[in-house]
PDB file of N, CA and C in Angstrom:
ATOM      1  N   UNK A   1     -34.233 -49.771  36.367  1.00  0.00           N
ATOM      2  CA  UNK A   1     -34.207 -49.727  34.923  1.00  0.00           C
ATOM      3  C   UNK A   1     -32.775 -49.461  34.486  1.00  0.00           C
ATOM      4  N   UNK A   2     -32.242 -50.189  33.242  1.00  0.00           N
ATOM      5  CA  UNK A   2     -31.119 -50.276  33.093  1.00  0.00           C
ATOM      6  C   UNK A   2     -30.736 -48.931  31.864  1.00  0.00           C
ATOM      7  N   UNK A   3     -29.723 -48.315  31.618  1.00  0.00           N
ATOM      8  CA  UNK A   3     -29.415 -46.901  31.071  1.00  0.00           C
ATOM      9  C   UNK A   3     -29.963 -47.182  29.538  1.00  0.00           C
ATOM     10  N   UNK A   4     -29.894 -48.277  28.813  1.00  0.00           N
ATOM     11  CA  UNK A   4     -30.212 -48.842  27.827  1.00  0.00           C
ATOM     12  C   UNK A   4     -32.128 -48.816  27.560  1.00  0.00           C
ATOM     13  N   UNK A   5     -32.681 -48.953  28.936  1.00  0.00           N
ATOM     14  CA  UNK A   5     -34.096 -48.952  29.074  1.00  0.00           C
ATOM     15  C   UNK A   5     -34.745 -47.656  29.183  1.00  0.00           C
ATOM     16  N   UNK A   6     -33.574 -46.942  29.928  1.00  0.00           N
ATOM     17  CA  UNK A   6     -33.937 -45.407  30.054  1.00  0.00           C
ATOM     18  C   UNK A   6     -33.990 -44.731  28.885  1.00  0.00           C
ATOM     19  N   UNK A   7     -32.934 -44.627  27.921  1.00  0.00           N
ATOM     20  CA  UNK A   7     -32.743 -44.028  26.722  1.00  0.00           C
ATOM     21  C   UNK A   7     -33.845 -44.710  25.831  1.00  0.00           C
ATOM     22  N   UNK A   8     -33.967 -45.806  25.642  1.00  0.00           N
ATOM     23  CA  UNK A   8     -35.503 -46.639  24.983  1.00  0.00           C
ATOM     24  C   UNK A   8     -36.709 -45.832  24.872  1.00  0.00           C
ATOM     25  N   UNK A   9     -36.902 -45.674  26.529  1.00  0.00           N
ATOM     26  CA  UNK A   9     -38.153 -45.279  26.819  1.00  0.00           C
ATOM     27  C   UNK A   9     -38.090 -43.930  26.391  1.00  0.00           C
ATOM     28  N   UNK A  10     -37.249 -43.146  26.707  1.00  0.00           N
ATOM     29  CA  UNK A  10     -37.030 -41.342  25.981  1.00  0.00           C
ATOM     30  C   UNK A  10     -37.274 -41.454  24.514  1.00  0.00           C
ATOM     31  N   UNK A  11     -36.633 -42.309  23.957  1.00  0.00           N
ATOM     32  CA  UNK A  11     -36.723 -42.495  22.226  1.00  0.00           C
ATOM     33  C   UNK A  11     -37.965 -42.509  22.021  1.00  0.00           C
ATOM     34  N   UNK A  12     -38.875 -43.691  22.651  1.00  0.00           N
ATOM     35  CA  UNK A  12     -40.217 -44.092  21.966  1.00  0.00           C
ATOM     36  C   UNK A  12     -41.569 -42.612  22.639  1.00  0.00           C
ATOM     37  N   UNK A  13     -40.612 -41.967  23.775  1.00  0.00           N
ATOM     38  CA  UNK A  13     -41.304 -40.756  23.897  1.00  0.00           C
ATOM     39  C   UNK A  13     -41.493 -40.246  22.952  1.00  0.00           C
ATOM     40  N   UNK A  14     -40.405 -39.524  22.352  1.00  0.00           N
ATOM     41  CA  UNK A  14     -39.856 -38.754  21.237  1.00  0.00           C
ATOM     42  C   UNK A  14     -40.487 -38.949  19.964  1.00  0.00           C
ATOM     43  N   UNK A  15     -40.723 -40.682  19.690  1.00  0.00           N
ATOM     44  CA  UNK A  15     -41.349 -40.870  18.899  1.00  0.00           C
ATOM     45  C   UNK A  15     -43.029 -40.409  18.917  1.00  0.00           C
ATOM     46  N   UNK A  16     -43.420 -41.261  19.613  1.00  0.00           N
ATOM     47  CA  UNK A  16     -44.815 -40.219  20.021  1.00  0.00           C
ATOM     48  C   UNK A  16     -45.395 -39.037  19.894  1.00  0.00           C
ATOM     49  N   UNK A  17     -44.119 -38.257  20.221  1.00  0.00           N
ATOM     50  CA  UNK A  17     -44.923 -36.468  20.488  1.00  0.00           C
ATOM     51  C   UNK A  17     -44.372 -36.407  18.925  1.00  0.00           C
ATOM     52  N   UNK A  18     -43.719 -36.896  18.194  1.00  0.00           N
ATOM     53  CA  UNK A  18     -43.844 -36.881  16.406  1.00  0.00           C
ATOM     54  C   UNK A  18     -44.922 -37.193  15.891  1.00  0.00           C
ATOM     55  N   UNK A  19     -45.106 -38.037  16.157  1.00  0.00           N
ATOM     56  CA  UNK A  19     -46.603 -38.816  15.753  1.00  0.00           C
ATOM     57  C   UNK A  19     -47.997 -37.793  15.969  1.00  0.00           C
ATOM     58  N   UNK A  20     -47.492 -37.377  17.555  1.00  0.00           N
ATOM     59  CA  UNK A  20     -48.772 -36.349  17.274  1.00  0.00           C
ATOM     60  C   UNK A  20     -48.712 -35.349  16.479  1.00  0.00           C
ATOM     61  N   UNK A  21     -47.377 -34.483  16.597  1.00  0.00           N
ATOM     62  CA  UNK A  21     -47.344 -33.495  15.970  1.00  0.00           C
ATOM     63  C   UNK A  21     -47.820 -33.283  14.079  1.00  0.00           C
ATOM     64  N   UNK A  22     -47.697 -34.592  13.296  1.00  0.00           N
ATOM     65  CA  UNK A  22     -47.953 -34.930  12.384  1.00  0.00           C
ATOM     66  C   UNK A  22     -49.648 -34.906  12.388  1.00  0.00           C
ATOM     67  N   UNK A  23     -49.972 -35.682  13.331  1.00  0.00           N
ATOM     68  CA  UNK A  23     -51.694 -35.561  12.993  1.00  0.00           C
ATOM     69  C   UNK A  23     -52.371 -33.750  13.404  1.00  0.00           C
ATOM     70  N   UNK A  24     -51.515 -33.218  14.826  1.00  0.00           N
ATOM     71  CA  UNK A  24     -51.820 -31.592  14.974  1.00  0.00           C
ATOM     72  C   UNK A  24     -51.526 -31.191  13.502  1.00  0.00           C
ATOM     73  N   UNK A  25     -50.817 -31.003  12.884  1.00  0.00           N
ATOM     74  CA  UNK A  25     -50.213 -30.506  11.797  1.00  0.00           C
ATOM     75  C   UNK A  25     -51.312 -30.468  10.656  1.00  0.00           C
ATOM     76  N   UNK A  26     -51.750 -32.090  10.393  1.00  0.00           N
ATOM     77  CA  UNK A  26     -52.601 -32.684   9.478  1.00  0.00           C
ATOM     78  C   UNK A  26     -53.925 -31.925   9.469  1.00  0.00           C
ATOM     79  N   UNK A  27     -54.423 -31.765  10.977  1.00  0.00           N
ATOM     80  CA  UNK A  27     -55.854 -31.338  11.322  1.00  0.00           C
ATOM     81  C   UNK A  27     -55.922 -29.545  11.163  1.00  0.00           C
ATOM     82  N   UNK A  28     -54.095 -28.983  11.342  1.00  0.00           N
ATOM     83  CA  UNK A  28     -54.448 -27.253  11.335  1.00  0.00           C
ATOM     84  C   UNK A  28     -54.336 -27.151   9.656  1.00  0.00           C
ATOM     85  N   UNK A  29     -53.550 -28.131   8.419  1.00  0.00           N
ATOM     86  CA  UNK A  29     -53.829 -27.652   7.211  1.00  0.00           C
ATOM     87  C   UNK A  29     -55.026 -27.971   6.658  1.00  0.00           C
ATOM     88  N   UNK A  30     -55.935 -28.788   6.833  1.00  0.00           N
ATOM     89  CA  UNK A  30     -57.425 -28.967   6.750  1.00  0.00           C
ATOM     90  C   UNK A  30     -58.358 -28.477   7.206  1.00  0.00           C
ATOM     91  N   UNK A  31     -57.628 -27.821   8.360  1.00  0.00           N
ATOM     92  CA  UNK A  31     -59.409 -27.295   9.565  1.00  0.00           C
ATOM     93  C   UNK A  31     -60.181 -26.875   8.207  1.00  0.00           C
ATOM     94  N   UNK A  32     -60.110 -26.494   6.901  1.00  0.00           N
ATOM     95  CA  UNK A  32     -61.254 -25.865   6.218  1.00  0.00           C
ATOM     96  C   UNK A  32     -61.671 -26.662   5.404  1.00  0.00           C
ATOM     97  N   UNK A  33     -60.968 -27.617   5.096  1.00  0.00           N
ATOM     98  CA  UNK A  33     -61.370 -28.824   3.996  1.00  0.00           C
ATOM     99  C   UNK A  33     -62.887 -29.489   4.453  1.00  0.00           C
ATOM    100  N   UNK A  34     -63.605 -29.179   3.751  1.00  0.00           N
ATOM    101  CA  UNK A  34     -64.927 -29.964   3.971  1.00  0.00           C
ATOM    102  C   UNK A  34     -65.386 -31.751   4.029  1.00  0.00           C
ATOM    103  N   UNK A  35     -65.630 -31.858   4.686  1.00  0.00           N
ATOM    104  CA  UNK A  35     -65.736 -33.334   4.976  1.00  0.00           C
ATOM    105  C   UNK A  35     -64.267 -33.910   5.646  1.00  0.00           C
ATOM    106  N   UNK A  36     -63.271 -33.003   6.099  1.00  0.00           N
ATOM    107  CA  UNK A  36     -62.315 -33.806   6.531  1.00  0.00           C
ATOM    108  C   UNK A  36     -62.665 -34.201   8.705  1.00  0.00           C
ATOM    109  N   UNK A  37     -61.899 -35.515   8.408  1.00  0.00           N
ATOM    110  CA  UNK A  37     -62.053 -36.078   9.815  1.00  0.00           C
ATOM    111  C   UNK A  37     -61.020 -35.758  10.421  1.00  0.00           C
ATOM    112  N   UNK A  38     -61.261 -34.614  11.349  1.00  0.00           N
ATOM    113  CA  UNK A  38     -59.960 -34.407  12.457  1.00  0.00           C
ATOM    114  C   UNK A  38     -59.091 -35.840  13.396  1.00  0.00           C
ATOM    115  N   UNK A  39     -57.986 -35.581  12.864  1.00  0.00           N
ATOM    116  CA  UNK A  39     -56.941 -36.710  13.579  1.00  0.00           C
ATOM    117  C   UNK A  39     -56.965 -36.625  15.098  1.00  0.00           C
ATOM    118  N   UNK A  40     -57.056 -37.792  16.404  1.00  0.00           N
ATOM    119  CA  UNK A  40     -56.923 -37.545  17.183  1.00  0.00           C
ATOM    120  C   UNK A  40     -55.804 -38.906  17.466  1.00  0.00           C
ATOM    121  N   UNK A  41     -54.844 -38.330  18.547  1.00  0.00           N
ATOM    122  CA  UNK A  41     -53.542 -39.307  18.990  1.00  0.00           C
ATOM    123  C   UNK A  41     -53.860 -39.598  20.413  1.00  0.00           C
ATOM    124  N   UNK A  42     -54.002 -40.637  20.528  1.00  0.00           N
ATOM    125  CA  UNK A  42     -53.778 -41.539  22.040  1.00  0.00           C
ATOM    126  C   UNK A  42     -52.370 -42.104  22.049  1.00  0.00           C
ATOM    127  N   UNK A  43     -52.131 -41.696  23.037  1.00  0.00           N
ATOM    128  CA  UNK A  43     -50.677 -42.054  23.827  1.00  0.00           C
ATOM    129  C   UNK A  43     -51.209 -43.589  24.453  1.00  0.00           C
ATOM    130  N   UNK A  44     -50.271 -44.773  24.769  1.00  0.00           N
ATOM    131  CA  UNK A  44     -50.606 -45.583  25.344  1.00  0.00           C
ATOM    132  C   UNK A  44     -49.397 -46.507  26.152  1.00  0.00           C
ATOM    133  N   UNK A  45     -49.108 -46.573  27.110  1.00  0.00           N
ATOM    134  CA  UNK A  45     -47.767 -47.374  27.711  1.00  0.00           C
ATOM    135  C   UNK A  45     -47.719 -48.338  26.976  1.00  0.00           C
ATOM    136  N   UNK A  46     -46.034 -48.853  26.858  1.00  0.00           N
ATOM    137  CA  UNK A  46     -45.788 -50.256  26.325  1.00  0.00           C
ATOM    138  C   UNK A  46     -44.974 -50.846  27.648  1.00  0.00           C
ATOM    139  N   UNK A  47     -44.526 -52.026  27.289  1.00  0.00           N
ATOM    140  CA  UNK A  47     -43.573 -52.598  28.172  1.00  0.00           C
ATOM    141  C   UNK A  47     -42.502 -52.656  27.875  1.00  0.00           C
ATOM    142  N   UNK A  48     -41.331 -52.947  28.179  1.00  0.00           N
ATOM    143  CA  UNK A  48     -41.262 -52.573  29.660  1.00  0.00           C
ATOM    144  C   UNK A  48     -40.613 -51.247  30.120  1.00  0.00           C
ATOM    145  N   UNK A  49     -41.189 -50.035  29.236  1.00  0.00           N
ATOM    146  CA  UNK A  49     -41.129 -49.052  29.599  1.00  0.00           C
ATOM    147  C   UNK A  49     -41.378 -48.230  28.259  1.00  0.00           C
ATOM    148  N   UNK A  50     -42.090 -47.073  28.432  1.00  0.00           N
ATOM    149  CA  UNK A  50     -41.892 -46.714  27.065  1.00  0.00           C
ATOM    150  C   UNK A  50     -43.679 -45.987  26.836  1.00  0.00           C
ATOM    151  N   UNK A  51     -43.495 -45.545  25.591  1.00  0.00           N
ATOM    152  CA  UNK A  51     -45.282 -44.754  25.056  1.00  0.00           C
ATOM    153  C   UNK A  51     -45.100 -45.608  23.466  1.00  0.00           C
ATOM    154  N   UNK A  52     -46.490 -45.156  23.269  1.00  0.00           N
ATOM    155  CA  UNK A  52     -46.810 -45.816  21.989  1.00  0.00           C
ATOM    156  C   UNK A  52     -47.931 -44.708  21.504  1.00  0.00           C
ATOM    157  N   UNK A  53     -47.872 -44.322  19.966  1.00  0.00           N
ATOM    158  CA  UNK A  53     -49.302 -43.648  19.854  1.00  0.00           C
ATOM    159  C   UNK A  53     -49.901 -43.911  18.595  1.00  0.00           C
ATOM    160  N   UNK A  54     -51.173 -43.449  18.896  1.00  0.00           N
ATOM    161  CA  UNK A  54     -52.033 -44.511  17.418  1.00  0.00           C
ATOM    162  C   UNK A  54     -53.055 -43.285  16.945  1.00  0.00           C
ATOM    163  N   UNK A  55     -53.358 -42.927  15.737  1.00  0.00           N
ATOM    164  CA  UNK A  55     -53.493 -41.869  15.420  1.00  0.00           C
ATOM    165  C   UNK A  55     -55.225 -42.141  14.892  1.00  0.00           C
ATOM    166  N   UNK A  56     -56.024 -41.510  15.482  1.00  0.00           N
ATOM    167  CA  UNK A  56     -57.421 -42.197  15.079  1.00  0.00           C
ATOM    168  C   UNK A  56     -58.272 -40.834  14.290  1.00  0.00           C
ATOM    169  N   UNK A  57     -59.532 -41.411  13.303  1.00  0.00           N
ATOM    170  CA  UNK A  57     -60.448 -40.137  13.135  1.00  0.00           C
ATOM    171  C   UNK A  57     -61.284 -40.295  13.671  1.00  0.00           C
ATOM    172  N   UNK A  58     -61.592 -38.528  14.090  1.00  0.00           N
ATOM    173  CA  UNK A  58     -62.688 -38.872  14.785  1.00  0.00           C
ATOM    174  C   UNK A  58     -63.658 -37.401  14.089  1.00  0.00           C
ATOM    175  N   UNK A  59     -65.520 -37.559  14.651  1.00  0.00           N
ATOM    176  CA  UNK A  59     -65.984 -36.290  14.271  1.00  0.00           C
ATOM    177  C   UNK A  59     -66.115 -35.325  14.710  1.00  0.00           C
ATOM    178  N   UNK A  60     -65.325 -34.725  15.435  1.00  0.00           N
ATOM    179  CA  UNK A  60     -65.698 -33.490  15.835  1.00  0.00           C
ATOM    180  C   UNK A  60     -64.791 -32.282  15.288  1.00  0.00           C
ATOM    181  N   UNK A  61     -65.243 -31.503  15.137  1.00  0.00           N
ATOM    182  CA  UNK A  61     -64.265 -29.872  14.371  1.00  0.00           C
ATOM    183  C   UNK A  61     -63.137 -29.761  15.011  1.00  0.00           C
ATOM    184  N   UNK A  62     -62.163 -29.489  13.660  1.00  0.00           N
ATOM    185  CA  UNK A  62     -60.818 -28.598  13.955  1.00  0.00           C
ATOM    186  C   UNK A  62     -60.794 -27.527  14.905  1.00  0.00           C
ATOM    187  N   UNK A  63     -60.316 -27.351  16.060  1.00  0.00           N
ATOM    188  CA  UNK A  63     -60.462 -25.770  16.980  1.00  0.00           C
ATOM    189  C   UNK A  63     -58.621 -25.516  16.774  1.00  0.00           C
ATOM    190  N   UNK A  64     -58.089 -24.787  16.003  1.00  0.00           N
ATOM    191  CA  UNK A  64     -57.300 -24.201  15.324  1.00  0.00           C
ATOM    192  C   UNK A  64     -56.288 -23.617  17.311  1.00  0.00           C
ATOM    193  N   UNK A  65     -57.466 -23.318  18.123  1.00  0.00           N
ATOM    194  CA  UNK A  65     -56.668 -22.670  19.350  1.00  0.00           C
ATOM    195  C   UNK A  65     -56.333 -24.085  20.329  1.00  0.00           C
ATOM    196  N   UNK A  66     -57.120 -25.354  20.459  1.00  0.00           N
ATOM    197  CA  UNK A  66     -56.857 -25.702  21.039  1.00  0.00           C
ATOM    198  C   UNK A  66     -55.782 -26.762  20.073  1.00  0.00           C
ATOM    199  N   UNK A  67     -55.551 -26.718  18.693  1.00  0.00           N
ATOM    200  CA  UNK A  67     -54.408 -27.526  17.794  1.00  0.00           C
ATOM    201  C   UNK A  67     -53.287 -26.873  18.595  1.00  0.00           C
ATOM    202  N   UNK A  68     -53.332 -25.612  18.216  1.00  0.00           N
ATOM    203  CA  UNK A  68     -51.860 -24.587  18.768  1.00  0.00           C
ATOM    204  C   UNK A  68     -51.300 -25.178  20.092  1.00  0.00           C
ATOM    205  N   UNK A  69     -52.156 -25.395  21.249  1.00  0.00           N
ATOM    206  CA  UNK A  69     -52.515 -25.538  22.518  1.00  0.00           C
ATOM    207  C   UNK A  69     -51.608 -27.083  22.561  1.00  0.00           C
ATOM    208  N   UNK A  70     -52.140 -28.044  21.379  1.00  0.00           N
ATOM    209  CA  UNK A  70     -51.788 -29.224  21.845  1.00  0.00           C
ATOM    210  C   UNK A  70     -50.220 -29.207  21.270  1.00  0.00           C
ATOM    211  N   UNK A  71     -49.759 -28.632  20.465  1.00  0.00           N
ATOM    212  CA  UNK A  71     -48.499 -28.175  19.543  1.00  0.00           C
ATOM    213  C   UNK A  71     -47.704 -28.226  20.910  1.00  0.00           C
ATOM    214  N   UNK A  72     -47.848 -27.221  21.390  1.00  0.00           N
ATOM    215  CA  UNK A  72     -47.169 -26.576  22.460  1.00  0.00           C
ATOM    216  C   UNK A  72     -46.855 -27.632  23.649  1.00  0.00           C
ATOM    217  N   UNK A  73     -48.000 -28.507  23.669  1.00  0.00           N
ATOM    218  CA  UNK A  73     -47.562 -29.365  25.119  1.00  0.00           C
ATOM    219  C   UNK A  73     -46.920 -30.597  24.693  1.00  0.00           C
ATOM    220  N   UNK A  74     -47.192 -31.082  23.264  1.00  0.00           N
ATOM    221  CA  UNK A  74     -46.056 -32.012  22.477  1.00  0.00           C
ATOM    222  C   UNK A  74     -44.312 -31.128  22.014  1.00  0.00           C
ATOM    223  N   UNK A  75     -44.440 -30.293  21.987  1.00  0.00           N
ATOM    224  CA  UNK A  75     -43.001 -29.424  22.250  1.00  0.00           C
ATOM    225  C   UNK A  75     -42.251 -29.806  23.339  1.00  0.00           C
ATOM    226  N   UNK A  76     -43.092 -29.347  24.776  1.00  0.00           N
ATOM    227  CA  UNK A  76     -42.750 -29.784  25.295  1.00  0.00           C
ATOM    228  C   UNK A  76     -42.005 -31.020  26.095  1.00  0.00           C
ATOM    229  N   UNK A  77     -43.062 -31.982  25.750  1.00  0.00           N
ATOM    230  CA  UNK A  77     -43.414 -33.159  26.084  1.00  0.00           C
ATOM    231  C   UNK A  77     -42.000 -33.892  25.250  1.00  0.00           C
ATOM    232  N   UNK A  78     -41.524 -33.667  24.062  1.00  0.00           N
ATOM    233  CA  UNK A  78     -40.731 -33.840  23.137  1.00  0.00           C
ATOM    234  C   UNK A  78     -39.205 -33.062  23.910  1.00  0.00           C
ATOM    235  N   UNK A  79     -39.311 -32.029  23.910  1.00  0.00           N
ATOM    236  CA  UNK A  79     -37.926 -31.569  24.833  1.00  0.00           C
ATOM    237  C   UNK A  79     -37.702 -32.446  26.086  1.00  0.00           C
ATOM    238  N   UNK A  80     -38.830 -32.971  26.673  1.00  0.00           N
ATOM    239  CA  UNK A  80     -38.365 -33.305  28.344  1.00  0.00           C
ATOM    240  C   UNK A  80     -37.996 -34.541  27.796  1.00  0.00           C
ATOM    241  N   UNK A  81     -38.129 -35.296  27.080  1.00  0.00           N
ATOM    242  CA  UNK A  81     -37.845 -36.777  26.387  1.00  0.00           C
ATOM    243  C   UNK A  81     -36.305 -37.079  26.092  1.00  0.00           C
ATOM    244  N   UNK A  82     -35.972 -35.443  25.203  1.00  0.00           N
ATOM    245  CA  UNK A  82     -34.618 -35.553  24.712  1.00  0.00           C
ATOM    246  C   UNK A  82     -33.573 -35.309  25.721  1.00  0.00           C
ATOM    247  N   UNK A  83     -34.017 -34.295  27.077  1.00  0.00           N
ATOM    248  CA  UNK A  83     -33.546 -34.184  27.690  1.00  0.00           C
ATOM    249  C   UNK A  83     -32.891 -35.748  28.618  1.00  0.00           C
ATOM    250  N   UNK A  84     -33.668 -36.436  28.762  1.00  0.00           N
ATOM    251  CA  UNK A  84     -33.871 -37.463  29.171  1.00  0.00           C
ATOM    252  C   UNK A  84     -33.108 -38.642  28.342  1.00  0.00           C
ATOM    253  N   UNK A  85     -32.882 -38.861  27.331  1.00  0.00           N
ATOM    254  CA  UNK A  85     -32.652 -39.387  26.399  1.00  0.00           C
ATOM    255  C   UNK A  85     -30.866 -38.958  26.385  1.00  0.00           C
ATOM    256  N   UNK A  86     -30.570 -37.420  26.632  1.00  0.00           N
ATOM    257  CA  UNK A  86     -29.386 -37.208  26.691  1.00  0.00           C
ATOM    258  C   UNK A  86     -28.359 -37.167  27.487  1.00  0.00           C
ATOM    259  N   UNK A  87     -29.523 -37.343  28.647  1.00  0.00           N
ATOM    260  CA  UNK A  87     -28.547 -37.593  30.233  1.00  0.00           C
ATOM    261  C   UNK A  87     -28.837 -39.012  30.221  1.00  0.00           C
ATOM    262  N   UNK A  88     -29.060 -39.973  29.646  1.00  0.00           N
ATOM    263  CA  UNK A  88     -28.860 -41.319  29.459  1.00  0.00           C
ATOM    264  C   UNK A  88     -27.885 -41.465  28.528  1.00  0.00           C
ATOM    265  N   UNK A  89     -27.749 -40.904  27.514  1.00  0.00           N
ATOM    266  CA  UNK A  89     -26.054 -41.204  26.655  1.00  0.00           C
ATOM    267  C   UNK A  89     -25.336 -40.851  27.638  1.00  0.00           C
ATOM    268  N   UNK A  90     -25.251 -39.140  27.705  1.00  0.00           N
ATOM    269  CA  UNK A  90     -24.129 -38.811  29.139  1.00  0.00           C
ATOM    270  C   UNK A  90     -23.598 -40.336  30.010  1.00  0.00           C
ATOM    271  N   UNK A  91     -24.158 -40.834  31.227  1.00  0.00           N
ATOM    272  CA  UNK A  91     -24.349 -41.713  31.551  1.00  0.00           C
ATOM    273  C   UNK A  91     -23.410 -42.390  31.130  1.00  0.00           C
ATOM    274  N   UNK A  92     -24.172 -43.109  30.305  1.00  0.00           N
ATOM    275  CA  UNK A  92     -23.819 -44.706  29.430  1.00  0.00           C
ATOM    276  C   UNK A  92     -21.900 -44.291  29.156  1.00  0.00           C
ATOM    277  N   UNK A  93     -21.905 -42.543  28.362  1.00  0.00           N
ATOM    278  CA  UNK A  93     -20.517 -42.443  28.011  1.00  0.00           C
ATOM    279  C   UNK A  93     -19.609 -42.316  29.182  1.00  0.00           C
ATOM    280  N   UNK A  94     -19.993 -42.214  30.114  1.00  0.00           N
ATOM    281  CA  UNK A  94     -19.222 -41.764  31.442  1.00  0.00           C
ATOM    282  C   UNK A  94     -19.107 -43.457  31.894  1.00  0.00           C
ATOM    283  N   UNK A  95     -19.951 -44.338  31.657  1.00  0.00           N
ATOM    284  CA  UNK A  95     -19.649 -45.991  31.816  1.00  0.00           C
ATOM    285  C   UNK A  95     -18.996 -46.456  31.256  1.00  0.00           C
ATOM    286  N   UNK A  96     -18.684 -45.711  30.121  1.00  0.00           N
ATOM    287  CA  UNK A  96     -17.484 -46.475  28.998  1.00  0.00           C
ATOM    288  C   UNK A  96     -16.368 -45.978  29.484  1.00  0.00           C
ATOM    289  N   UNK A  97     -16.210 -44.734  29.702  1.00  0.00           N
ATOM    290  CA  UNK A  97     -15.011 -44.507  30.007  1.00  0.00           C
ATOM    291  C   UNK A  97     -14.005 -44.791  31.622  1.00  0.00           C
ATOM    292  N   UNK A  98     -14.859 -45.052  32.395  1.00  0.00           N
ATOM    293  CA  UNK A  98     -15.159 -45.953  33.743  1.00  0.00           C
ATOM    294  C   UNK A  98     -14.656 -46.740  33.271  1.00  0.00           C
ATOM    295  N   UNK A  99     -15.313 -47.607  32.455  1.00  0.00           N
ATOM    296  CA  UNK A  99     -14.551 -49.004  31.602  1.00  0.00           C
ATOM    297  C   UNK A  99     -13.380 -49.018  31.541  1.00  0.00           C
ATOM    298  N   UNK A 100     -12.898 -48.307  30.468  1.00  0.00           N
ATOM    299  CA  UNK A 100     -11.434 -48.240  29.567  1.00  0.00           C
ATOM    300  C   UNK A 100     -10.463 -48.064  30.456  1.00  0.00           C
ATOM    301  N   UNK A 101     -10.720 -47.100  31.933  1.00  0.00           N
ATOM    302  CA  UNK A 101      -9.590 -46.838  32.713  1.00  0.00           C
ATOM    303  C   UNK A 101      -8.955 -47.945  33.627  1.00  0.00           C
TER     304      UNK A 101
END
């Protein structure tokens, strides 16, 4: 995979664990709203490298501990991305300057 594909795929990570965090978010200011449909996010591979996520309703109750729960592993999931994402600029800038010399 080329440094350009690497940083791609970190981005559209990044994008993702946003995406969820927006629907976690959506489902902990409603858990009390009556009749509301808790948001659920599927992650899904793209090509040729990369996540995708699609934000669906579904019926079952807000659980406020396991929202927190999922917060926490899209935090994560979101740091290891950028991390990733930043040792691919690193990289790429250390190729440019390889270049120029």
């Amino acid at each position: 995979m080329s440094i350009s594909g690497i940083t791609s795929a970190a981005l559209s990570g990044m994008r993702a664990q946003t995406t969820r965090v927006g629907a976690i978010a959506s489902n902990i200011a409603n858990s009390s709203t009556s009749g509301y449909a808790k948001l659920s996010t599927s992650l899904t591979s793209v090509e040729p490298g990369g996540v995708q996520a699609s934000v669906n309703s579904t019926d079952s109750d807000v659980d406020p501990a396991t929202e927190l729960t999922d917060l926490i592993e899209s935090e994560q999931s979101y740091k290891a991305n950028a991390a990733v994402f930043e040792t691919g600029a690193d990289m790429w800038e250390m190729l440019m300057s390889i270049k120029r010399d």
